[in-house]
Structures are given as structure tokens and as C-alpha cells.
N, C-alpha and C. Protein backbone atom coordinates (compact mmCIF):
# COMPACT_ATOMS: atom_id res chain seq x y z
N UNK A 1 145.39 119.78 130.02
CA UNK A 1 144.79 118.47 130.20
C UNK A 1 145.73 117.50 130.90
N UNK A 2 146.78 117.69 130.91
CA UNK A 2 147.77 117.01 131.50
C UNK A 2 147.68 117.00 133.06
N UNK A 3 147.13 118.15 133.54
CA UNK A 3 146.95 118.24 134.85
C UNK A 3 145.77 117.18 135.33
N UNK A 4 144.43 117.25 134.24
CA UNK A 4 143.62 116.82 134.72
C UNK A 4 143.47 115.15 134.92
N UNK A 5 144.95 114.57 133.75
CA UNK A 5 145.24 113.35 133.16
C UNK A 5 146.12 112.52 134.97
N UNK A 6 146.94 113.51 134.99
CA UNK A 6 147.40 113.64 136.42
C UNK A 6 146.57 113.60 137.50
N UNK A 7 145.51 114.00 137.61
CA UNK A 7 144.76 114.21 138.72
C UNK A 7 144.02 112.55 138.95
N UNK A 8 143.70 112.58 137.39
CA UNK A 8 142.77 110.88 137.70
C UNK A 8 143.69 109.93 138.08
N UNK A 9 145.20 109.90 137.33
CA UNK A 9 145.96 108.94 137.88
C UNK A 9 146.44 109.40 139.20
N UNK A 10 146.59 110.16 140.23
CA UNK A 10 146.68 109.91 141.24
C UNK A 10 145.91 109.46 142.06
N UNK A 11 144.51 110.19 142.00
CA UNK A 11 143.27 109.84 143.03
C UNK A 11 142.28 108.42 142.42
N UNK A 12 142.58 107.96 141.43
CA UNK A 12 141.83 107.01 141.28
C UNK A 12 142.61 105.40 140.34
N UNK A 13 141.91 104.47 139.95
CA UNK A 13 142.61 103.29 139.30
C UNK A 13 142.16 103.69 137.93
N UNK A 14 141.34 104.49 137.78
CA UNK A 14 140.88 105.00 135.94
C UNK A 14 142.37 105.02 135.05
N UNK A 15 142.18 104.92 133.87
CA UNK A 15 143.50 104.57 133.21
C UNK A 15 143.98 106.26 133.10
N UNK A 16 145.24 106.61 133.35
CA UNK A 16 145.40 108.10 132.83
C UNK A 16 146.35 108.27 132.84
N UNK A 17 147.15 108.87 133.62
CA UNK A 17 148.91 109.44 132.95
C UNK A 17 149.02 108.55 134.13
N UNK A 18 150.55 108.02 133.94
CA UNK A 18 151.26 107.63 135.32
C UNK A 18 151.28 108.55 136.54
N UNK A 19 151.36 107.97 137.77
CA UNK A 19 151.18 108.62 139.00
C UNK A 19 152.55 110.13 139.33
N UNK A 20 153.61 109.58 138.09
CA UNK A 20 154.74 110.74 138.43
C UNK A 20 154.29 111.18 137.31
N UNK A 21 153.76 111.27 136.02
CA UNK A 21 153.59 112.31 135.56
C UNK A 21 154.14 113.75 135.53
N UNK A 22 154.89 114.22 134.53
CA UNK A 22 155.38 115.54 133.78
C UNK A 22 154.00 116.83 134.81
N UNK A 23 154.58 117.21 135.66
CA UNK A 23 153.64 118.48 135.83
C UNK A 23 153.54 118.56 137.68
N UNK A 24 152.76 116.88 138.02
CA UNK A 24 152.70 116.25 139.15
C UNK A 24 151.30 116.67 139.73
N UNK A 25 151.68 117.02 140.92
CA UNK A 25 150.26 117.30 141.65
C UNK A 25 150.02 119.21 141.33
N UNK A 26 151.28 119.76 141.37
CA UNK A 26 150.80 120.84 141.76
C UNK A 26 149.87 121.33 140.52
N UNK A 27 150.20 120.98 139.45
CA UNK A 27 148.98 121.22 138.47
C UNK A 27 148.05 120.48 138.37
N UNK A 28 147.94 119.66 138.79
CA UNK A 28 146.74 118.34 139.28
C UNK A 28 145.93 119.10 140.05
N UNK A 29 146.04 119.53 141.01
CA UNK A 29 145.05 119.61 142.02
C UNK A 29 144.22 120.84 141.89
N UNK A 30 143.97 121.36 140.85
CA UNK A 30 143.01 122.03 140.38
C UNK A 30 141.91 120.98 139.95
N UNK A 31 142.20 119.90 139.23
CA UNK A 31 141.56 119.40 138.80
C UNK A 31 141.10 117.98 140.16
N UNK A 32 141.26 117.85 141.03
CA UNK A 32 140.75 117.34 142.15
C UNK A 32 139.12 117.33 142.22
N UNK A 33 138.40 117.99 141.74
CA UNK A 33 136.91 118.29 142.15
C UNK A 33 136.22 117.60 141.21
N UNK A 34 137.32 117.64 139.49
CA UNK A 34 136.27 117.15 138.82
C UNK A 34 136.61 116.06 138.27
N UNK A 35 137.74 115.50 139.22
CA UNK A 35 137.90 114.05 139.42
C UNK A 35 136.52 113.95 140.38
N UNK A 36 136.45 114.42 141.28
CA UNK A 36 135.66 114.24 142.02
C UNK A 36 133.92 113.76 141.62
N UNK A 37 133.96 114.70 140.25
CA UNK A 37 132.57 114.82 139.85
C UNK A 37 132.56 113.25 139.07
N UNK A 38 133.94 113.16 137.79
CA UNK A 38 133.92 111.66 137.65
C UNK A 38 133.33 110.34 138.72
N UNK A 39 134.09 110.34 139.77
CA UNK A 39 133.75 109.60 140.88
C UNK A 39 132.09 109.58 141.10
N UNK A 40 131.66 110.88 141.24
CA UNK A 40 130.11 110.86 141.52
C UNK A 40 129.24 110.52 140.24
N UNK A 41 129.64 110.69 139.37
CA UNK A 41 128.82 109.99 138.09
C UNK A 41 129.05 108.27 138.03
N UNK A 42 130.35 108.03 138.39
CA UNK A 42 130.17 106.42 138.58
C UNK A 42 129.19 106.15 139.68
N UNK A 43 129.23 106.39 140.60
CA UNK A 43 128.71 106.42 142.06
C UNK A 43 127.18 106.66 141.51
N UNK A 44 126.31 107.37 140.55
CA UNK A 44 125.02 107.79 140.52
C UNK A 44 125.04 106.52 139.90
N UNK A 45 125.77 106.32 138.44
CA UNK A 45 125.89 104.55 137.68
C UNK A 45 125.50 103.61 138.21
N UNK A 46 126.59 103.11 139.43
CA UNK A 46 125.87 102.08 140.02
C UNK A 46 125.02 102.01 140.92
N UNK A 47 124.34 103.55 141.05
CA UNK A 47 123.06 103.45 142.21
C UNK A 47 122.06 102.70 140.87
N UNK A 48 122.08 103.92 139.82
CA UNK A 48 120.92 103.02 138.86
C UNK A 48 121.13 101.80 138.69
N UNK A 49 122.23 100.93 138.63
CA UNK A 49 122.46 99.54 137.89
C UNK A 49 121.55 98.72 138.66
N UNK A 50 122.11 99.19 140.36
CA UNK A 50 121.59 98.40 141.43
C UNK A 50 119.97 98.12 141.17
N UNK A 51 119.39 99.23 140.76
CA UNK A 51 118.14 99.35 141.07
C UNK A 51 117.29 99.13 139.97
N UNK A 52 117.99 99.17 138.93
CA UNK A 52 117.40 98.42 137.63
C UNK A 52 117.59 97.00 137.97
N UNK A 53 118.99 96.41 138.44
CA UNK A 53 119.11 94.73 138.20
C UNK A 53 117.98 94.38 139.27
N UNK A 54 117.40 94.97 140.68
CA UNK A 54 116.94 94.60 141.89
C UNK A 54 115.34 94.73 141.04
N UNK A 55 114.95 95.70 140.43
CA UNK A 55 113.80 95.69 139.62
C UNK A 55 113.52 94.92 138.62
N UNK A 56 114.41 94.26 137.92
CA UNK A 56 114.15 93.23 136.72
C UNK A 56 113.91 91.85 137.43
N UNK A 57 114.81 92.19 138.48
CA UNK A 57 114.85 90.25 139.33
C UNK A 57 113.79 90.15 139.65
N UNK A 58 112.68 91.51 140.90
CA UNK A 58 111.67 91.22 141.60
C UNK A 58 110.19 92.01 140.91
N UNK A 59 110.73 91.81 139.95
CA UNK A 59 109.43 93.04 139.18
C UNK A 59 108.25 93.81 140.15
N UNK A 60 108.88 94.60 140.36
CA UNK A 60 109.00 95.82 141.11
C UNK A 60 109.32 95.39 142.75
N UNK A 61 109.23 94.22 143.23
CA UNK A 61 109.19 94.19 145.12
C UNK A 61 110.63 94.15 144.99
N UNK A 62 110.85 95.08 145.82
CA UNK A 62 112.97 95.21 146.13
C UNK A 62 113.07 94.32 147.02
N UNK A 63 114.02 93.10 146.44
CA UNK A 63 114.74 92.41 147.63
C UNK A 63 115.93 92.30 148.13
N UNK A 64 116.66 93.60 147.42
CA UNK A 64 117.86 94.19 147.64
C UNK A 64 117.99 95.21 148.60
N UNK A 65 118.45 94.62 149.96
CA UNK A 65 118.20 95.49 151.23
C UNK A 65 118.84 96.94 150.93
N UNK A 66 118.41 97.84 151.34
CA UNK A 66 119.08 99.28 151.13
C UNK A 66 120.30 99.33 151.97
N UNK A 67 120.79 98.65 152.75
CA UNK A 67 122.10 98.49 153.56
C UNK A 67 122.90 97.46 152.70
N UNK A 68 122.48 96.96 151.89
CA UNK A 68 123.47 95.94 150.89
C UNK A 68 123.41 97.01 150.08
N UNK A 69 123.06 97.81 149.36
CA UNK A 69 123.36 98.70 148.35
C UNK A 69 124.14 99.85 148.68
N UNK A 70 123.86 100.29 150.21
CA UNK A 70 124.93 101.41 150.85
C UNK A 70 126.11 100.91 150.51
N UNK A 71 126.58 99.40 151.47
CA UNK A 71 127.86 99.15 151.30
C UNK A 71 128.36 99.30 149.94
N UNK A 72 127.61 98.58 148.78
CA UNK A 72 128.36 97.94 147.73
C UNK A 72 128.62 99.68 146.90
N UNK A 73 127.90 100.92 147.12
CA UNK A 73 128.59 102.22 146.95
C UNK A 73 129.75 103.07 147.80
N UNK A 74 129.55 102.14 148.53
CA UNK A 74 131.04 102.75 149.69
C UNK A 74 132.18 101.89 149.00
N UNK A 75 131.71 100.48 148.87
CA UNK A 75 133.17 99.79 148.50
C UNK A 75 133.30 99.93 147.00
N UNK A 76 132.36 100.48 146.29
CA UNK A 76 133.20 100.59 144.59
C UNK A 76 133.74 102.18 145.00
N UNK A 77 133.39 103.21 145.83
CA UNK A 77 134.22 104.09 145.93
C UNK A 77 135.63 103.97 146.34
N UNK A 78 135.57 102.80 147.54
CA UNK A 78 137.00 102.64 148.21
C UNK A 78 137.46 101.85 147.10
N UNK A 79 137.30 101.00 145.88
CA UNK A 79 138.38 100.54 144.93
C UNK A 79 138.51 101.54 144.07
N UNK A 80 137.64 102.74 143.46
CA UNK A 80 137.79 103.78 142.44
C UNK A 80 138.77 104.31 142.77
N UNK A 81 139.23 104.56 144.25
CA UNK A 81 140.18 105.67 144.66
C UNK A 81 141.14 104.47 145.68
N UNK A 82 141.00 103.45 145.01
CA UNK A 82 142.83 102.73 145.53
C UNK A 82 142.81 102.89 146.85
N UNK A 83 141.56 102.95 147.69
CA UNK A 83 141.89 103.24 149.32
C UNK A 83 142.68 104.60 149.55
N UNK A 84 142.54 105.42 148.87
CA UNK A 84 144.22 106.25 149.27
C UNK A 84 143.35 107.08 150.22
N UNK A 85 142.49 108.15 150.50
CA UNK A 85 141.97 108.46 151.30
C UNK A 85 141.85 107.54 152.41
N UNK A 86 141.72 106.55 152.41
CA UNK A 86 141.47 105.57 154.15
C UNK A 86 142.85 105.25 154.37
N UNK A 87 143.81 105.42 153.41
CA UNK A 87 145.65 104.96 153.77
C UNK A 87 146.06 106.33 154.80
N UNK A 88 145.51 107.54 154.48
CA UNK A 88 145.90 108.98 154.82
C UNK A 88 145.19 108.93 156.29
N UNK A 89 143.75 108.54 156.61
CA UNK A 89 142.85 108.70 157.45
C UNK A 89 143.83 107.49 158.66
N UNK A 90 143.65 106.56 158.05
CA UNK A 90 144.20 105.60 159.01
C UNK A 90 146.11 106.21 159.39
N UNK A 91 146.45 106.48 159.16
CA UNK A 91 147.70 107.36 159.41
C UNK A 91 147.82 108.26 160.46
N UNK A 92 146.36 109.44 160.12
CA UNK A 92 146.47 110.55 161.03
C UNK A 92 145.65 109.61 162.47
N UNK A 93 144.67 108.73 162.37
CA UNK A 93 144.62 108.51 163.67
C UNK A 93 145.36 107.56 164.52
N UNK A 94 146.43 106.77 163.53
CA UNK A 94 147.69 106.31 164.40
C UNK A 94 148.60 107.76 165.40
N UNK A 95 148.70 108.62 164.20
CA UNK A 95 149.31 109.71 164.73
C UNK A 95 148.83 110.40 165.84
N UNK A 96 147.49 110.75 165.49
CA UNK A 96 146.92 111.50 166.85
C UNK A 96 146.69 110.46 167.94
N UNK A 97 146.49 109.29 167.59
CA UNK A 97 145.69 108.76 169.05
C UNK A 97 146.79 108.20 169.77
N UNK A 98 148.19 107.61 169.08
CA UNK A 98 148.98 106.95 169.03
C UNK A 98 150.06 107.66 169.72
N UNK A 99 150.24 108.89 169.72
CA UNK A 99 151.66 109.42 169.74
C UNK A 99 151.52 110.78 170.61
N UNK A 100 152.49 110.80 171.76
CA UNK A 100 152.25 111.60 172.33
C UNK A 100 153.06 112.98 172.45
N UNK A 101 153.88 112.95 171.35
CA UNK A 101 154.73 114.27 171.45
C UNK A 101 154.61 114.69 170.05
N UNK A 102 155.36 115.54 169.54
CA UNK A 102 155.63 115.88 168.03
C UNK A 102 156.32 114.56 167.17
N UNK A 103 157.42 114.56 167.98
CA UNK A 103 158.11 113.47 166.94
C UNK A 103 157.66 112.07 167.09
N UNK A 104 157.04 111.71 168.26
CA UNK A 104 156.78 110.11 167.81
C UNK A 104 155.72 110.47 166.67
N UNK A 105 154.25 111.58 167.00
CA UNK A 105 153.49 111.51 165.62
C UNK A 105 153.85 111.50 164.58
N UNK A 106 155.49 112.01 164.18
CA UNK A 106 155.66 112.37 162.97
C UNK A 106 156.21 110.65 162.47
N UNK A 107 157.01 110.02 163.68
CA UNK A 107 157.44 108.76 163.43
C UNK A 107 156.23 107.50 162.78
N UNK A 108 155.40 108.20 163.44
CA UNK A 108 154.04 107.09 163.18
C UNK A 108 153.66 107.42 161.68
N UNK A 109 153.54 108.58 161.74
CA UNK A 109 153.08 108.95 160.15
C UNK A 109 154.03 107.76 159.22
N UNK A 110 155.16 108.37 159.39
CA UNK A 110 155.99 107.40 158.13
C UNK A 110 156.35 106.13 158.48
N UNK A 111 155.92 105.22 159.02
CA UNK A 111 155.77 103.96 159.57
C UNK A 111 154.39 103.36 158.81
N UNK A 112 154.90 102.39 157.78
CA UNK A 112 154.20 101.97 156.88
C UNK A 112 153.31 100.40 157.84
N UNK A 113 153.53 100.25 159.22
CA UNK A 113 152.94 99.45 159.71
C UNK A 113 151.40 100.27 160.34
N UNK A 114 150.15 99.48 160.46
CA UNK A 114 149.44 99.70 160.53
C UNK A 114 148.53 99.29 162.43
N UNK A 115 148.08 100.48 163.29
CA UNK A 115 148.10 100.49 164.52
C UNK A 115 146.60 99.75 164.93
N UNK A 116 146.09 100.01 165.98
CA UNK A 116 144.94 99.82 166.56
C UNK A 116 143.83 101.13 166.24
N UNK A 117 144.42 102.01 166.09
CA UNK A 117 143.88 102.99 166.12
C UNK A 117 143.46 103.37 164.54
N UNK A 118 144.73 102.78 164.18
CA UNK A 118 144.32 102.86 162.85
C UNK A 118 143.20 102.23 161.83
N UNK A 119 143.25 101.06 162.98
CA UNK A 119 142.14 99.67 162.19
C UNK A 119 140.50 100.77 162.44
N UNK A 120 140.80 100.70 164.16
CA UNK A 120 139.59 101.00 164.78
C UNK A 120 138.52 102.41 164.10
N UNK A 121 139.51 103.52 163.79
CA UNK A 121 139.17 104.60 162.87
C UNK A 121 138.94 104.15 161.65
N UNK A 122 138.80 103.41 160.62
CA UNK A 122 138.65 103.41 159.21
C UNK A 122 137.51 102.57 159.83
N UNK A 123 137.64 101.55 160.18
CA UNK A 123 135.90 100.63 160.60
C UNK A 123 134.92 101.33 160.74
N UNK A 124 135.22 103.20 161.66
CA UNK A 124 134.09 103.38 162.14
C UNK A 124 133.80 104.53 161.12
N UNK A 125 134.98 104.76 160.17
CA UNK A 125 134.39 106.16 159.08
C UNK A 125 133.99 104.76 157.42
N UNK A 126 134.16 103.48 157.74
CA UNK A 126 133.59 103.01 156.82
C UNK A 126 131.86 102.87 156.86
N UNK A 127 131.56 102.73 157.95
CA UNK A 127 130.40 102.02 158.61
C UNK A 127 129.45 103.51 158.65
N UNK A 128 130.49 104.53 159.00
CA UNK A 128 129.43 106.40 158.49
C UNK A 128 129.46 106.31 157.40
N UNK A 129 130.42 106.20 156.73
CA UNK A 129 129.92 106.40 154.93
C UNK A 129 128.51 105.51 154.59
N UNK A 130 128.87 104.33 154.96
CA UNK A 130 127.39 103.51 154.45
C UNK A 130 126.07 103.59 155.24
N UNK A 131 126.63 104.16 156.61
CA UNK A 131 125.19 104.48 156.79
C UNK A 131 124.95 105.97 156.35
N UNK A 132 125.32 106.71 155.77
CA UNK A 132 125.30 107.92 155.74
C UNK A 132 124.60 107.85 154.07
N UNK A 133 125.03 107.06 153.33
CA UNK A 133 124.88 106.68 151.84
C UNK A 133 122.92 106.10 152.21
N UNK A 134 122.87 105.11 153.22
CA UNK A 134 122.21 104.24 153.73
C UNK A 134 120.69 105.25 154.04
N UNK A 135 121.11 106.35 154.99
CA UNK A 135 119.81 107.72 155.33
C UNK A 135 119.52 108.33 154.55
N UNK A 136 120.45 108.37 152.92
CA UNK A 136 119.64 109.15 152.00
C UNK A 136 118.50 108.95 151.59
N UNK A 137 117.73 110.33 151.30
CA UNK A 137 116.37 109.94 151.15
C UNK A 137 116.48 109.80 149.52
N UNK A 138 115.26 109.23 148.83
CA UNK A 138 115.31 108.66 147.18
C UNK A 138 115.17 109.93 146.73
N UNK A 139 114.47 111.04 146.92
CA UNK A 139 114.33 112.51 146.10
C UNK A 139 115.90 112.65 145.77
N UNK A 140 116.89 112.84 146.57
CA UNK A 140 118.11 113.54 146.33
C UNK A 140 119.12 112.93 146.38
N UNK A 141 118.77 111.26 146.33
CA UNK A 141 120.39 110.35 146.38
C UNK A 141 120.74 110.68 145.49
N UNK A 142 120.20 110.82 144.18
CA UNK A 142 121.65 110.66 143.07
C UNK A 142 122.06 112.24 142.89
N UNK A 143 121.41 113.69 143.54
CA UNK A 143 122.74 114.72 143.36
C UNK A 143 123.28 114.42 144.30
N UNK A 144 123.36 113.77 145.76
CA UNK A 144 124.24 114.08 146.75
C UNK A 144 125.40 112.82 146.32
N UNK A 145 124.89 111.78 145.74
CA UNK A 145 125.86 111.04 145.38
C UNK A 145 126.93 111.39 143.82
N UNK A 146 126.29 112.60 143.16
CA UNK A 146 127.10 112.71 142.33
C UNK A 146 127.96 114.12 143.05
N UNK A 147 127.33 114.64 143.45
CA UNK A 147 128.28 116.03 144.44
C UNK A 147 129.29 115.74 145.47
N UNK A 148 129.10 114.81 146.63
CA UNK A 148 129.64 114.36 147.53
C UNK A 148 130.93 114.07 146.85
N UNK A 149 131.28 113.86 145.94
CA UNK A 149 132.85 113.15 145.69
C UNK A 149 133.45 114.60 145.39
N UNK A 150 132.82 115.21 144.37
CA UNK A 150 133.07 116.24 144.01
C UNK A 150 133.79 117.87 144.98
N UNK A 151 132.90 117.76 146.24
CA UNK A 151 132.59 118.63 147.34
C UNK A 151 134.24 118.20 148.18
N UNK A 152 134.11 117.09 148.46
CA UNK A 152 135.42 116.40 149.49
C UNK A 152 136.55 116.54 148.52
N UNK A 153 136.54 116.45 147.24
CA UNK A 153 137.90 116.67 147.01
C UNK A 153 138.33 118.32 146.69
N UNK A 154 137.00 119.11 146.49
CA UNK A 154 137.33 120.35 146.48
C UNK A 154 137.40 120.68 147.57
N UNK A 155 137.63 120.43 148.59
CA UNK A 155 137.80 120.68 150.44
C UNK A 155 139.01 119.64 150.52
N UNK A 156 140.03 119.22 149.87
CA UNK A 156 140.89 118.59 150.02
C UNK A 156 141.91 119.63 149.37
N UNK A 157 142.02 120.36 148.40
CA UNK A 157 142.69 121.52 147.57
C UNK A 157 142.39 122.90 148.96
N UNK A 158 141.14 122.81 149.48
CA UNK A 158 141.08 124.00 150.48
C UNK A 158 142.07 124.12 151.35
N UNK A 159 141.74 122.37 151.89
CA UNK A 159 143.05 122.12 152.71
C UNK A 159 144.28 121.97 152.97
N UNK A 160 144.87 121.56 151.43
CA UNK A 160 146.08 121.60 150.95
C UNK A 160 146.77 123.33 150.97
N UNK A 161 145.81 124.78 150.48
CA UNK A 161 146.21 125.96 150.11
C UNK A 161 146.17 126.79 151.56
N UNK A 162 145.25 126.15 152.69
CA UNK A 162 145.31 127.02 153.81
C UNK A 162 146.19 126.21 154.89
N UNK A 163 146.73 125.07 154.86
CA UNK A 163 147.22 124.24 155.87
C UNK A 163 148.92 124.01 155.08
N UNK A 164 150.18 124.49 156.70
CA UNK A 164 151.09 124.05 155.77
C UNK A 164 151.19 122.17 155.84
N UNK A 165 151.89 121.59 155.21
CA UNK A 165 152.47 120.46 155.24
C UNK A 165 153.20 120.24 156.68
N UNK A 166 152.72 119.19 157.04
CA UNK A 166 152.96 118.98 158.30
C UNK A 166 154.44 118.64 158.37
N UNK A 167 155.46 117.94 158.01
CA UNK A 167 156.46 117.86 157.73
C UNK A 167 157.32 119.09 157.76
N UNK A 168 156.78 119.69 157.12
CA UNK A 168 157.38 121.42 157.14
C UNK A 168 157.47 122.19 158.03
N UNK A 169 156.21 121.66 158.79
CA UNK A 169 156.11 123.13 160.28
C UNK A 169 155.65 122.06 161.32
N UNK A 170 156.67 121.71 161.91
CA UNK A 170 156.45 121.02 163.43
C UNK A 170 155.61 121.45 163.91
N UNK A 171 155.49 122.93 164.40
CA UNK A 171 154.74 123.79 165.03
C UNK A 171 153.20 122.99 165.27
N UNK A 172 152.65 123.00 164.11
CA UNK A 172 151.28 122.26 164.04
C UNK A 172 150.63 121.17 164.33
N UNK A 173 151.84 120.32 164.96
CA UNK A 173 151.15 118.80 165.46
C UNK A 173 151.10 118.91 167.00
């Protein structure tokens, strides 16, 4: 359990072990997915809240645009998880778009200042998440919204076990 105590305190603000935690990631990241599934049960939560509070206000006429409800599930995801996924995203496209050899990308990576490229990439994977949240149809929003967290962080462990660490093997950038 320690792993899994580990896992929530890294990927999310939920109360759980400290972020260095006895064990760390490498026993954490088994449990990545069902952090993940946590995430998607909040995420199904406040689809219902939305849609109960939007139903009590207008007894039954919704005047809660479905693009105000996309966002406000994109942005309780981006505070559940501390931004750290959009800190990583905005990184690699300083790196890739930014840098034209091995080592300046690697320089950009650890350069805690933030680029053009970097802004411009998180704007446009914020604006897919909510419209992407936004095209679900009502039959299947709440499994894809309780799976979707679940799915990306178990494809984050894929990626971690088949990809080395970039730091480690120049080779790859």
C-alpha cells in the first residue's frame, strides 16, 4: 500500500504519503492506473454535480452551456494532478520545437524558464481536452470519463518500461 500511498502523492494534491516517500516511484508506478481510476471517479463526480446543480436551478431546461462544463472538467483535472502532466508536456515542446541539436534540447529540458512553444502547446492540448470532453456523447460520458484517466496513466508506465530515460541515452533525442 505504500506504493499505492506514493503513487497518489506524486500524481495528484489528494492527501497521501509525501512526494519522497520510503519506496518512491519505482514501486509507485504500478499503481499509476488506479490513481488514474481515482481521478476518473472524481471526474464522473463532478460531471453528476454539474448536472444535478444545472437541473435543480432550471428544472429541467439546461442553462449550463456544455462548453462551460467541458472546461470546468479539464480544469478540476489540471488542479487534481498539480499541472504536472502540462509541466512535462510544456517541456518536451520547448525541447522539440525549441532546440536544434541534442544538447541545447537537453538544456531546455532543465531550464525551469518557460518558452513560446511551450505556452503555445499546452493552450492548444488544453482547448483538445475540453473540446474532446465537450464531443462526448451523454450514452458514454461517464465510462470514458472514468477510464480516460485511468488508460493515460497506464500508457504512462508503458512508456516509462519500453522508453529509456532520456538523460541516459542521448542517442534518442
Amino acid at each position: 500500500m505504500n506504493g499505492l500511498r506514493s503513487a497518489i502523492g506524486f500524481l495528484t494534491i489528494l492527501p497521501a504519503a509525501p512526494r519522497d516517500a520510503a519506496g518512491g516511484l519505482a514501486s509507485a508506478r504500478i499503481w499509476f492506473p488506479v490513481v488514474g481510476l481515482i481521478l476518473g471517479a472524481i471526474l464522473v463526480a463532478a460531471d453528476l454535480l454539474l448536472r444535478s446543480v444545472d437541473s435543480m436551478v432550471t428544472q429541467g431546461d439546461s442553462t449550463l452551456p456544455p462548453l462551460l462544463s467541458a472546461v470546468l472538467l479539464t480544469v478540476i483535472l489540471v488542479v487534481l494532478t498539480r499541472a504536472l502532466h502540462l509541466d512535462g508536456f510544456m517541456d518536451c515542446c520547448d525541447a522539440l520545437f525549441g532546440g536544434f541539436d541534442r544538447k541545447r534540447r537537453l538544456e531546455i529540458l532543465r531550464d525551469p524558464h518557460v518558452g513560446a512553444f511551450a505556452v503555445t502547446g499546452v493552450v492548444c492540448l488544453l482547448l483538445l481536452k475540453a473540446s474532446a470532453i465537450l464531443a462526448l456523447p451523454q450514452a458514454g460520458r461517464l465510462w470514458v470519463l472514468l477510464l480516460f484517466p485511468c488508460l493515460s496513466r497506464w500508457a504512462v508506465v508503458m512508456a516509462m518500461e519500453l522508453f529509456p530515460y532520456v538523460r541516459l541515452s542521448l542517442k534518442h533525442i
